[in-house]
Protein backbone atom coordinates (compact mmCIF):
# COMPACT_ATOMS: atom_id res chain seq x y z
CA UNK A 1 165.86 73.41 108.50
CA UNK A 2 167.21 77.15 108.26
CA UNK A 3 166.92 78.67 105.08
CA UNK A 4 169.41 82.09 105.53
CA UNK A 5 169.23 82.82 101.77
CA UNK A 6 167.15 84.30 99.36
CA UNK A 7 169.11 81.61 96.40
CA UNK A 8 168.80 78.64 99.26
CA UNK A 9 165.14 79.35 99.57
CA UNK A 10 164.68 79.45 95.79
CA UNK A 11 166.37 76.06 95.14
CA UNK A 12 164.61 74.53 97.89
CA UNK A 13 161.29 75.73 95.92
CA UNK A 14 162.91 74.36 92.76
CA UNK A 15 163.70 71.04 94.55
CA UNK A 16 159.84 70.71 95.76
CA UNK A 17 159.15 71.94 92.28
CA UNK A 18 160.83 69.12 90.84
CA UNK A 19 159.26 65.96 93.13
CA UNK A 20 155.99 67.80 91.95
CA UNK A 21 153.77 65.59 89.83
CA UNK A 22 152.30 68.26 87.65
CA UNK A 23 155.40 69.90 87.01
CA UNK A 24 153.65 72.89 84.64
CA UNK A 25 152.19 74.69 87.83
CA UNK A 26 153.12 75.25 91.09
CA UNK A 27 151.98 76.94 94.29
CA UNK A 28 154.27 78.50 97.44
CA UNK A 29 152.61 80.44 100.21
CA UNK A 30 154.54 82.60 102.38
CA UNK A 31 152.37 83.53 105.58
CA UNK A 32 153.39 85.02 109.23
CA UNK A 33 152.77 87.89 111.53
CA UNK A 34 151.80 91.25 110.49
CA UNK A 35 155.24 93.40 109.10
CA UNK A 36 157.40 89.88 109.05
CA UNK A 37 158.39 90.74 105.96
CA UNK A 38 156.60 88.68 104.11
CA UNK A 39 155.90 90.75 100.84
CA UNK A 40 159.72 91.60 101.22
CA UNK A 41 160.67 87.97 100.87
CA UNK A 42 158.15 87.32 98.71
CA UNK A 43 159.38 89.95 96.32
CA UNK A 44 163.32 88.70 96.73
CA UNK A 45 162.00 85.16 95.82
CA UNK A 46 160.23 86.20 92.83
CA UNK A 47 162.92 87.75 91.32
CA UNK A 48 165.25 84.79 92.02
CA UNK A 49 163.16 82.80 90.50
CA UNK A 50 162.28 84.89 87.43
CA UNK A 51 166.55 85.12 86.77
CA UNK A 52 165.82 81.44 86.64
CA UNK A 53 163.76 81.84 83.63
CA UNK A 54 160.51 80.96 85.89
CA UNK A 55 157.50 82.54 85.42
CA UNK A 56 155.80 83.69 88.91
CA UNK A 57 152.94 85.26 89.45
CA UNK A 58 152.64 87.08 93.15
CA UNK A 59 149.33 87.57 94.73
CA UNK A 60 149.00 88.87 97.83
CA UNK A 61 145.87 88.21 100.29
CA UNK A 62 145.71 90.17 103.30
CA UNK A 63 142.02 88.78 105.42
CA UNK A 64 142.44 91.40 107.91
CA UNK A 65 142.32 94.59 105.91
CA UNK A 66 138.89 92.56 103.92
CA UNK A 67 136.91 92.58 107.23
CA UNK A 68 137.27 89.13 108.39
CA UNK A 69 139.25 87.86 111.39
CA UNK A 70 141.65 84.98 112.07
């Protein structure tokens, strides 16, 4: 599946969201390549969701720049 937009990738989030059994918490994890743009997306997504009337809480984990390797 291609996902081309920022709504298309926030309802299929909501969709896995839904089928979730503990429906009060949920976790999404964007990863790939250095400068992807995954803090871009990441950002886009969160505020999709958040017009929603989700509450989202980003944290981002970069390994590399902490000393250990891949």
């Amino acid at each position: 599946m291609i996902i081309t937009t920022i709504s298309s990738l926030a309802q299929n989030v909501l969709d896995a969201f839904a089928k979730h059994s503990k429906a009060s918490l949920f976790t999404v994890a964007i990863s790939g390549i250095d400068a992807s743009g995954k803090g871009y997306i990441t950002k886009l997504l969160q505020e999709e969701l958040e017009n929603k009337g989700y509450k989202v809480a980003n944290i981002n984990i970069d390994l590399s720049t902490k000393g250990y390797s891949t």
